[in-house]
PDB file of N, CA and C in Angstrom:
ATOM      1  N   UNK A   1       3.577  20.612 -15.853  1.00  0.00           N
ATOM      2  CA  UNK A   1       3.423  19.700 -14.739  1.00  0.00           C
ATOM      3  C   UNK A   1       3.591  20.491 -13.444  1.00  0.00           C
ATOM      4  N   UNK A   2       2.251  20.574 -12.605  1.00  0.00           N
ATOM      5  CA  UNK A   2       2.733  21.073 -11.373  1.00  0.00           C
ATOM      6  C   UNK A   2       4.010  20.587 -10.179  1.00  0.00           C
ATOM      7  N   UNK A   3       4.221  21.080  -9.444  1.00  0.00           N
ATOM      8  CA  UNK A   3       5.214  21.293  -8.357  1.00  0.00           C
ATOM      9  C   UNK A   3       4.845  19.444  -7.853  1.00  0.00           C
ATOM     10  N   UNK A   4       3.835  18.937  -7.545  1.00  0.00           N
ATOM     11  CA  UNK A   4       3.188  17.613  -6.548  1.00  0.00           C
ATOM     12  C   UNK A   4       3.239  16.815  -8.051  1.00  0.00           C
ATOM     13  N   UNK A   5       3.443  16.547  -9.340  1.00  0.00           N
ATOM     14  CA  UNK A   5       3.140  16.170 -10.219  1.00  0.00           C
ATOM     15  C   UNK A   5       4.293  15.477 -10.425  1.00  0.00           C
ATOM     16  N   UNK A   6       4.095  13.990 -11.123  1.00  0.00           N
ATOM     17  CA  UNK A   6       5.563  13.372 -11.828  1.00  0.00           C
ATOM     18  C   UNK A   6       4.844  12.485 -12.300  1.00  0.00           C
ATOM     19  N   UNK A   7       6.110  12.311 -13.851  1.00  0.00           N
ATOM     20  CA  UNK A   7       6.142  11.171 -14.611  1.00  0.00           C
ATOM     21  C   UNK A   7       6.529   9.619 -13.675  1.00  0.00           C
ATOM     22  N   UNK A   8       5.353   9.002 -14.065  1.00  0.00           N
ATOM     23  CA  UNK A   8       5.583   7.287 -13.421  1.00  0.00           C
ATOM     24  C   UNK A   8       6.109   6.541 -14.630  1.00  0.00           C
ATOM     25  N   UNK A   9       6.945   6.287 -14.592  1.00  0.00           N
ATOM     26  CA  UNK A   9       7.192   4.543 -15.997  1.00  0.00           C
ATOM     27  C   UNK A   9       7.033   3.611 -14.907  1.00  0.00           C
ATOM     28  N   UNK A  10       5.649   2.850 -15.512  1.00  0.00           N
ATOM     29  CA  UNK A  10       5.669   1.317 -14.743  1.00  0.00           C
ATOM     30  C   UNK A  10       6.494   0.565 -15.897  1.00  0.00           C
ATOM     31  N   UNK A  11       6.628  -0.574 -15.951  1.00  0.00           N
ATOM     32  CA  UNK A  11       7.979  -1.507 -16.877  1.00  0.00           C
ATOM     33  C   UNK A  11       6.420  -2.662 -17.228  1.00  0.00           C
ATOM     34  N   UNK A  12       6.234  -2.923 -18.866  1.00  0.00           N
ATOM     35  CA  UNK A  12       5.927  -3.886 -18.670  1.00  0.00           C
ATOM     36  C   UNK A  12       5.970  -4.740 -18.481  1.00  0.00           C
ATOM     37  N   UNK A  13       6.952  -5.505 -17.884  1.00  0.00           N
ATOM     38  CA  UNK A  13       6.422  -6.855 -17.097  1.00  0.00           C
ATOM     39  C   UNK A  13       6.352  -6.820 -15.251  1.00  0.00           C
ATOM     40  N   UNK A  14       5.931  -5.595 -15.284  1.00  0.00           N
ATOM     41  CA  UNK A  14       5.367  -5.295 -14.062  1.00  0.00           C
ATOM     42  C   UNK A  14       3.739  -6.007 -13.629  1.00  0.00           C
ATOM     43  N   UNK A  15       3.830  -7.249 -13.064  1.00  0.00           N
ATOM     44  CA  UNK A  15       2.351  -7.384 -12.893  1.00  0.00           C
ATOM     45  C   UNK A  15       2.103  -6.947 -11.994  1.00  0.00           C
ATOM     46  N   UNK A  16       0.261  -6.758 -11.590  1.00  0.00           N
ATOM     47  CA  UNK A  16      -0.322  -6.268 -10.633  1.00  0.00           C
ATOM     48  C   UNK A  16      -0.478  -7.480  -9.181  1.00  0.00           C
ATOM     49  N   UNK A  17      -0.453  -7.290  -8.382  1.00  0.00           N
ATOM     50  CA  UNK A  17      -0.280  -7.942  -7.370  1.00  0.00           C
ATOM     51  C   UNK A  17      -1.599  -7.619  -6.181  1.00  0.00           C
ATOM     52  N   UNK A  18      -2.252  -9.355  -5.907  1.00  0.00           N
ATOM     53  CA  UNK A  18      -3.261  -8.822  -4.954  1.00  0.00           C
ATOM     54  C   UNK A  18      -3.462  -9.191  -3.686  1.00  0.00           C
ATOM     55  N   UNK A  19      -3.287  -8.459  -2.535  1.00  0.00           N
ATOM     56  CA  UNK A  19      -2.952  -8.848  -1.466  1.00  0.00           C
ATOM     57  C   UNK A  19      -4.149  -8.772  -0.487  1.00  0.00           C
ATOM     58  N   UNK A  20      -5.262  -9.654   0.368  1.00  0.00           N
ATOM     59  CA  UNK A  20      -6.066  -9.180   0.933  1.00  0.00           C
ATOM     60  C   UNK A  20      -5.850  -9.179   2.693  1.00  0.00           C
ATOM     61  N   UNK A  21      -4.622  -9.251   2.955  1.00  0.00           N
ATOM     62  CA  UNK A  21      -4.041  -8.963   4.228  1.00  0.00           C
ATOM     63  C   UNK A  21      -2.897  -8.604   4.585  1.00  0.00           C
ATOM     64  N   UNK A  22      -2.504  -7.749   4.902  1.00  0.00           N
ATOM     65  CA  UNK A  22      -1.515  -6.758   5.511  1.00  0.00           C
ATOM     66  C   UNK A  22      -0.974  -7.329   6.707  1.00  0.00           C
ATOM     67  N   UNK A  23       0.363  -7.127   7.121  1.00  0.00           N
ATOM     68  CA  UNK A  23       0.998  -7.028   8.294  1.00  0.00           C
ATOM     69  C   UNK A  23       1.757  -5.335   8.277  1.00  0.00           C
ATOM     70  N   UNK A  24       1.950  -5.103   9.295  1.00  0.00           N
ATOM     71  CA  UNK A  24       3.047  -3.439   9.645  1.00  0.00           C
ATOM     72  C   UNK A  24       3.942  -3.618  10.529  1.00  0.00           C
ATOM     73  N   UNK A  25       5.365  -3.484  10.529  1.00  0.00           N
ATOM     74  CA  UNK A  25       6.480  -3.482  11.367  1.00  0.00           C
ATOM     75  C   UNK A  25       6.680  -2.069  11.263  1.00  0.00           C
ATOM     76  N   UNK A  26       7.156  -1.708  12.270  1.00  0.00           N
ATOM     77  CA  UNK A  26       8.271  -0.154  12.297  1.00  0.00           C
ATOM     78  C   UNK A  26       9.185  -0.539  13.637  1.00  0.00           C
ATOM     79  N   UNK A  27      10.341   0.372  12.816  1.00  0.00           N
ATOM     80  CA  UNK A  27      11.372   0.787  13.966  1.00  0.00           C
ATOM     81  C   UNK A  27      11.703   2.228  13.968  1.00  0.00           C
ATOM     82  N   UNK A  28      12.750   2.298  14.741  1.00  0.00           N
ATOM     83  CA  UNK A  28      12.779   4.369  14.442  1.00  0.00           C
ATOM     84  C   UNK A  28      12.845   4.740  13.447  1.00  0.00           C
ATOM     85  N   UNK A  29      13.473   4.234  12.362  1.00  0.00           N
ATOM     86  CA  UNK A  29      13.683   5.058  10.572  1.00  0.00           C
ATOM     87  C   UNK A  29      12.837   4.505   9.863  1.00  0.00           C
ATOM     88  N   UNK A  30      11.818   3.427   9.835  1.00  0.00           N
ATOM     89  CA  UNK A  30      11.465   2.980   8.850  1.00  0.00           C
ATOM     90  C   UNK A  30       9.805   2.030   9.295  1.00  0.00           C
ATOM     91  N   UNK A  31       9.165   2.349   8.235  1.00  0.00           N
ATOM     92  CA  UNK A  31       7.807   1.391   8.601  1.00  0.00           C
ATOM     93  C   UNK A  31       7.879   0.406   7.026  1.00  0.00           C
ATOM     94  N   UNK A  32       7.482  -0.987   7.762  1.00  0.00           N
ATOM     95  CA  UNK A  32       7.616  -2.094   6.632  1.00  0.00           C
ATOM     96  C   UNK A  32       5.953  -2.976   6.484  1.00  0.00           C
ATOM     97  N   UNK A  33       5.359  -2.686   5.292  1.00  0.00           N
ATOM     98  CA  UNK A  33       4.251  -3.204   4.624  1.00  0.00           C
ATOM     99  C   UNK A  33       4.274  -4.587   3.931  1.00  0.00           C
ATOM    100  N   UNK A  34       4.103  -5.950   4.928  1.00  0.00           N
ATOM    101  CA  UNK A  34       3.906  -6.712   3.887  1.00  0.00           C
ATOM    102  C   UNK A  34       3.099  -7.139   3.389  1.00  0.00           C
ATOM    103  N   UNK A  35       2.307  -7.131   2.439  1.00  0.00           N
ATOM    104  CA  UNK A  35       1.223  -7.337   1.458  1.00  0.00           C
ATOM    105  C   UNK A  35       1.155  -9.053   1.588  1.00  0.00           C
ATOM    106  N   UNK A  36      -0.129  -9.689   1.899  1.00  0.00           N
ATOM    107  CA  UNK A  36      -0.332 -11.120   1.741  1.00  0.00           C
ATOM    108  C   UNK A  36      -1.480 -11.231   1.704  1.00  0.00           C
ATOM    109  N   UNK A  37      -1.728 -12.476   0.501  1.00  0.00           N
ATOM    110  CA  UNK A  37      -2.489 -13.527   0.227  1.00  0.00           C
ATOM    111  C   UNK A  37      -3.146 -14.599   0.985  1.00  0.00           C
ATOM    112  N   UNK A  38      -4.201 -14.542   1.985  1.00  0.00           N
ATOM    113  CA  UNK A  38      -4.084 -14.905   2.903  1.00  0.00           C
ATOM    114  C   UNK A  38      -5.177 -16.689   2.064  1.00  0.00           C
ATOM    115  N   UNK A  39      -5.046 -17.804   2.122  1.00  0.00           N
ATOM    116  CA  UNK A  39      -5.364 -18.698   1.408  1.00  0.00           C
ATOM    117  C   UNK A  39      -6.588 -19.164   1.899  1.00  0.00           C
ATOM    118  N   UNK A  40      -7.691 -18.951   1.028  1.00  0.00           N
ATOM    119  CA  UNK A  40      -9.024 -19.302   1.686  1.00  0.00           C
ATOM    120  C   UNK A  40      -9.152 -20.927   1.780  1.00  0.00           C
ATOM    121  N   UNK A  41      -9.698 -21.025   3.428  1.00  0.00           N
ATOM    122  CA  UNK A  41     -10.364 -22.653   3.942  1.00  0.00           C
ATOM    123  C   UNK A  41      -8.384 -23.159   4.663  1.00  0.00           C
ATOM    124  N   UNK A  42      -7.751 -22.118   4.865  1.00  0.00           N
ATOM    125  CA  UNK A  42      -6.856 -22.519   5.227  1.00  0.00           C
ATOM    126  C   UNK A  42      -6.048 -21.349   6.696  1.00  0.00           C
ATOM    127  N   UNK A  43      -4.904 -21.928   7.148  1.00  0.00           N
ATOM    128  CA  UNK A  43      -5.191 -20.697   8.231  1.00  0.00           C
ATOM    129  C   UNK A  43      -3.279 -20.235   7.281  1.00  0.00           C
ATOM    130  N   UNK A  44      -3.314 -20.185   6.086  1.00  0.00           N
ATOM    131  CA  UNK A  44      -1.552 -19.803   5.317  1.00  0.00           C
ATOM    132  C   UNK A  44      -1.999 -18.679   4.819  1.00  0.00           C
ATOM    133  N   UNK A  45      -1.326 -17.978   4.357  1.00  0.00           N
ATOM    134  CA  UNK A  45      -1.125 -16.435   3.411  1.00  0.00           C
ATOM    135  C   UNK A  45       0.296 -16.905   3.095  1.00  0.00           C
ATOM    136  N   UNK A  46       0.503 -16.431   1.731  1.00  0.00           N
ATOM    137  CA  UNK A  46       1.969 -16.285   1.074  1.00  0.00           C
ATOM    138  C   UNK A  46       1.802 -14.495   0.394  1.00  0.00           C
ATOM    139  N   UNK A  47       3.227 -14.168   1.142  1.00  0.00           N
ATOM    140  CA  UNK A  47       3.752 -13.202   1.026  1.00  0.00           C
ATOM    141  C   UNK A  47       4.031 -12.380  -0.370  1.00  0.00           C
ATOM    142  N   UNK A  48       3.310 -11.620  -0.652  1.00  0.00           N
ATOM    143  CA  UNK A  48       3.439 -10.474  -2.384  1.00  0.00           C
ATOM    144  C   UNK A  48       4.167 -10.138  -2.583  1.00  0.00           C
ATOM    145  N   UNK A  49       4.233  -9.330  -1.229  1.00  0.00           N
ATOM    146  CA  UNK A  49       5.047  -8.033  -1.654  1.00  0.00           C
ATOM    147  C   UNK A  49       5.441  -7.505  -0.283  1.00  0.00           C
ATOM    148  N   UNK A  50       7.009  -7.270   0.134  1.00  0.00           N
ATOM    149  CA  UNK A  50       6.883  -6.109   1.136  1.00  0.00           C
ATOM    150  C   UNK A  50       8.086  -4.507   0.828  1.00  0.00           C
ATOM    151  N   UNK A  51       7.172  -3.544   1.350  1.00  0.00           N
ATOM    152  CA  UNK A  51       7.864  -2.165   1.109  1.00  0.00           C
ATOM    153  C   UNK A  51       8.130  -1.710   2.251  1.00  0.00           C
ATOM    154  N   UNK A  52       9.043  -0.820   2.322  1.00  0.00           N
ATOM    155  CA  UNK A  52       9.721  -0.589   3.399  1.00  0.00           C
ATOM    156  C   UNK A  52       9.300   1.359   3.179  1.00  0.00           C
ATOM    157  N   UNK A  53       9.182   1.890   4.236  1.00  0.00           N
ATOM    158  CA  UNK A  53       9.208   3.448   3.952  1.00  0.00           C
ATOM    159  C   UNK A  53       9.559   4.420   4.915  1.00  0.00           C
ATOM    160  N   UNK A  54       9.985   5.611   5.264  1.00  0.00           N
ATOM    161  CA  UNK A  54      10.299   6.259   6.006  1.00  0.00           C
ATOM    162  C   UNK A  54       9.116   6.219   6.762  1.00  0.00           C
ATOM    163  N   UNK A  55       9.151   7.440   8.390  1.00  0.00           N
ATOM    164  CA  UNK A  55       8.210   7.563   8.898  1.00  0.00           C
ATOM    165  C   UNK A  55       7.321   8.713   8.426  1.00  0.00           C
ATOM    166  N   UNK A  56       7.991   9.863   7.557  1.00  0.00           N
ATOM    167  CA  UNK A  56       7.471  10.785   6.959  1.00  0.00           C
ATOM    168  C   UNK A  56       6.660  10.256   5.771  1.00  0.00           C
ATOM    169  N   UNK A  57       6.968   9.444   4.667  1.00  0.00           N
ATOM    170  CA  UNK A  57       5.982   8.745   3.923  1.00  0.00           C
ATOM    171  C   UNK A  57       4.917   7.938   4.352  1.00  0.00           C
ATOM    172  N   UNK A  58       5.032   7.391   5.532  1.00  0.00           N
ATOM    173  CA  UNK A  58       3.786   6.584   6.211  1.00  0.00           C
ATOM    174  C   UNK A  58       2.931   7.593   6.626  1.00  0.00           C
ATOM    175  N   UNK A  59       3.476   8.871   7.189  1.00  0.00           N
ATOM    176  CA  UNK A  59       2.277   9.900   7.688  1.00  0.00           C
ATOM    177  C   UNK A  59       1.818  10.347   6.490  1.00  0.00           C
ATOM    178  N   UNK A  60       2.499  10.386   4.654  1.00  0.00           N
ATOM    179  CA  UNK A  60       1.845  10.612   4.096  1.00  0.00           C
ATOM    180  C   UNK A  60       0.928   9.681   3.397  1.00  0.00           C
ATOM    181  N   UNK A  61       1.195   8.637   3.550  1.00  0.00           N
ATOM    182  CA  UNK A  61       0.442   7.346   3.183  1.00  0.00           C
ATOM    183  C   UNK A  61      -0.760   7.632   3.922  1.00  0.00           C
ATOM    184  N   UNK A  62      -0.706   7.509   5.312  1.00  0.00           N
ATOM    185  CA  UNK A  62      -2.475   8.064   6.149  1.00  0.00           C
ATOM    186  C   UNK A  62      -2.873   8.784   5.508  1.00  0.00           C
ATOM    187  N   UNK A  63      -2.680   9.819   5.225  1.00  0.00           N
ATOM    188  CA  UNK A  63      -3.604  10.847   4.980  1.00  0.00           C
ATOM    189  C   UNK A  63      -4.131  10.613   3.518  1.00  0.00           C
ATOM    190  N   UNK A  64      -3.375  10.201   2.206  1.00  0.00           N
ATOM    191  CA  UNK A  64      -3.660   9.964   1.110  1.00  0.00           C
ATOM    192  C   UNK A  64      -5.127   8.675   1.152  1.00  0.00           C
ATOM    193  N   UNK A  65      -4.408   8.056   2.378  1.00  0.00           N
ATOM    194  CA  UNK A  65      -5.618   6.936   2.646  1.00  0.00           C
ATOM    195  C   UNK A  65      -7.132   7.222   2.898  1.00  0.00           C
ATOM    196  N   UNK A  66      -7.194   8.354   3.929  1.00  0.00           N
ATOM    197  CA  UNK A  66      -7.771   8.660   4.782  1.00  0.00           C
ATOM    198  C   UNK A  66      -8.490   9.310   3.638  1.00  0.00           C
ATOM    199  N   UNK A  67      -7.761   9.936   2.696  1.00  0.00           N
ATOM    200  CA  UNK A  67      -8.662  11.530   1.780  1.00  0.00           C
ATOM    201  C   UNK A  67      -9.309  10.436   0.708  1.00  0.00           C
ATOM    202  N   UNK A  68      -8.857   9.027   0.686  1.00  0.00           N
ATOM    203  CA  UNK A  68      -9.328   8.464  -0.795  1.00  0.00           C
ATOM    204  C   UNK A  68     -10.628   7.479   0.094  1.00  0.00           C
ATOM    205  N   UNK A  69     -10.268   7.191   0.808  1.00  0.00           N
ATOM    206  CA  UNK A  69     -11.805   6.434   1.431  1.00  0.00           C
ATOM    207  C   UNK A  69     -12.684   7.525   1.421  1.00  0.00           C
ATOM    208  N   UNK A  70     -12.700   8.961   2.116  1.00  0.00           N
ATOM    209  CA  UNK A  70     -13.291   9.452   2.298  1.00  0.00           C
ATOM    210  C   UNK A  70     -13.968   9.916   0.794  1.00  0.00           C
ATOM    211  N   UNK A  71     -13.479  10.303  -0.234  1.00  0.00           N
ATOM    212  CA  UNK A  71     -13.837  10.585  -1.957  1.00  0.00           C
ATOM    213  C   UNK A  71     -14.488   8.819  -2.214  1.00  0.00           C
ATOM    214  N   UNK A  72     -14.069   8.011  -1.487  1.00  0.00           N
ATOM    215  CA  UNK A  72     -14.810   6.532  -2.093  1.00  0.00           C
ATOM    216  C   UNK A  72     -15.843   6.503  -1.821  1.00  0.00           C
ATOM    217  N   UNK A  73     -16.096   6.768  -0.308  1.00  0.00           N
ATOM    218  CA  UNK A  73     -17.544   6.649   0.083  1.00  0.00           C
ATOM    219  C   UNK A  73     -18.501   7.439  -0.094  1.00  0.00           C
ATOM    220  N   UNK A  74     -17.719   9.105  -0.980  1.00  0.00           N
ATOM    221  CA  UNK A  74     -19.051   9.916  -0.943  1.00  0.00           C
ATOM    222  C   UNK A  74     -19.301   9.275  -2.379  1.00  0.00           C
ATOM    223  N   UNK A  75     -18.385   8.620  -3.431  1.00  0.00           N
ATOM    224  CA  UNK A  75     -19.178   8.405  -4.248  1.00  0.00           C
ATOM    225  C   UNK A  75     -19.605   6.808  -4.378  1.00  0.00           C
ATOM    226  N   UNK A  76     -19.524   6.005  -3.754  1.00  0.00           N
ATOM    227  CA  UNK A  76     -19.926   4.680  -3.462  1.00  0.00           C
ATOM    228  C   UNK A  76     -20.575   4.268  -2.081  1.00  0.00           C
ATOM    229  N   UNK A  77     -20.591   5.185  -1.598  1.00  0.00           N
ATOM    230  CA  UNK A  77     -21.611   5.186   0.077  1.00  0.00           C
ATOM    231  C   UNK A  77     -20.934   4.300   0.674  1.00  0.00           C
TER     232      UNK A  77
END
């Protein structure tokens, strides 16, 4: 296993969760993601999921973002 490499255990009764709208908070230590369901023909979203992360993981979150759209679109245009 390289150096960037690790074992994940997801748990099964981990379900998958689907969120098609985002909110972002930050303060100085921390940026907070909450994942929501936003309810179609209505103006509600109920809340998924929210994660909380340093500011050093959010700059790595961009870029992981940034490198996987960019690999999406060369192979899905």
């Amino acid at each position: 296993m390289s150096q960037h490499e690790i074992s994940v255990n997801i748990p099964q009764a981990l379900d998958p969760v689907y969120a098609n709208r985002i909110q972002v908070a930050y303060k100085e230590d921390e940026f907070t993601f909450m994942f929501l369901h936003e309810i179609p023909g209505t103006n509600q979203a109920r809340a998924k999921s929210i994660v909380s992360i340093t500011p050093k993981h959010a700059k790595n979150l961009l870029a992981i973002l940034a490198r996987s759209m960019r690999d999406y679109e060369e192979k899905y245009g």
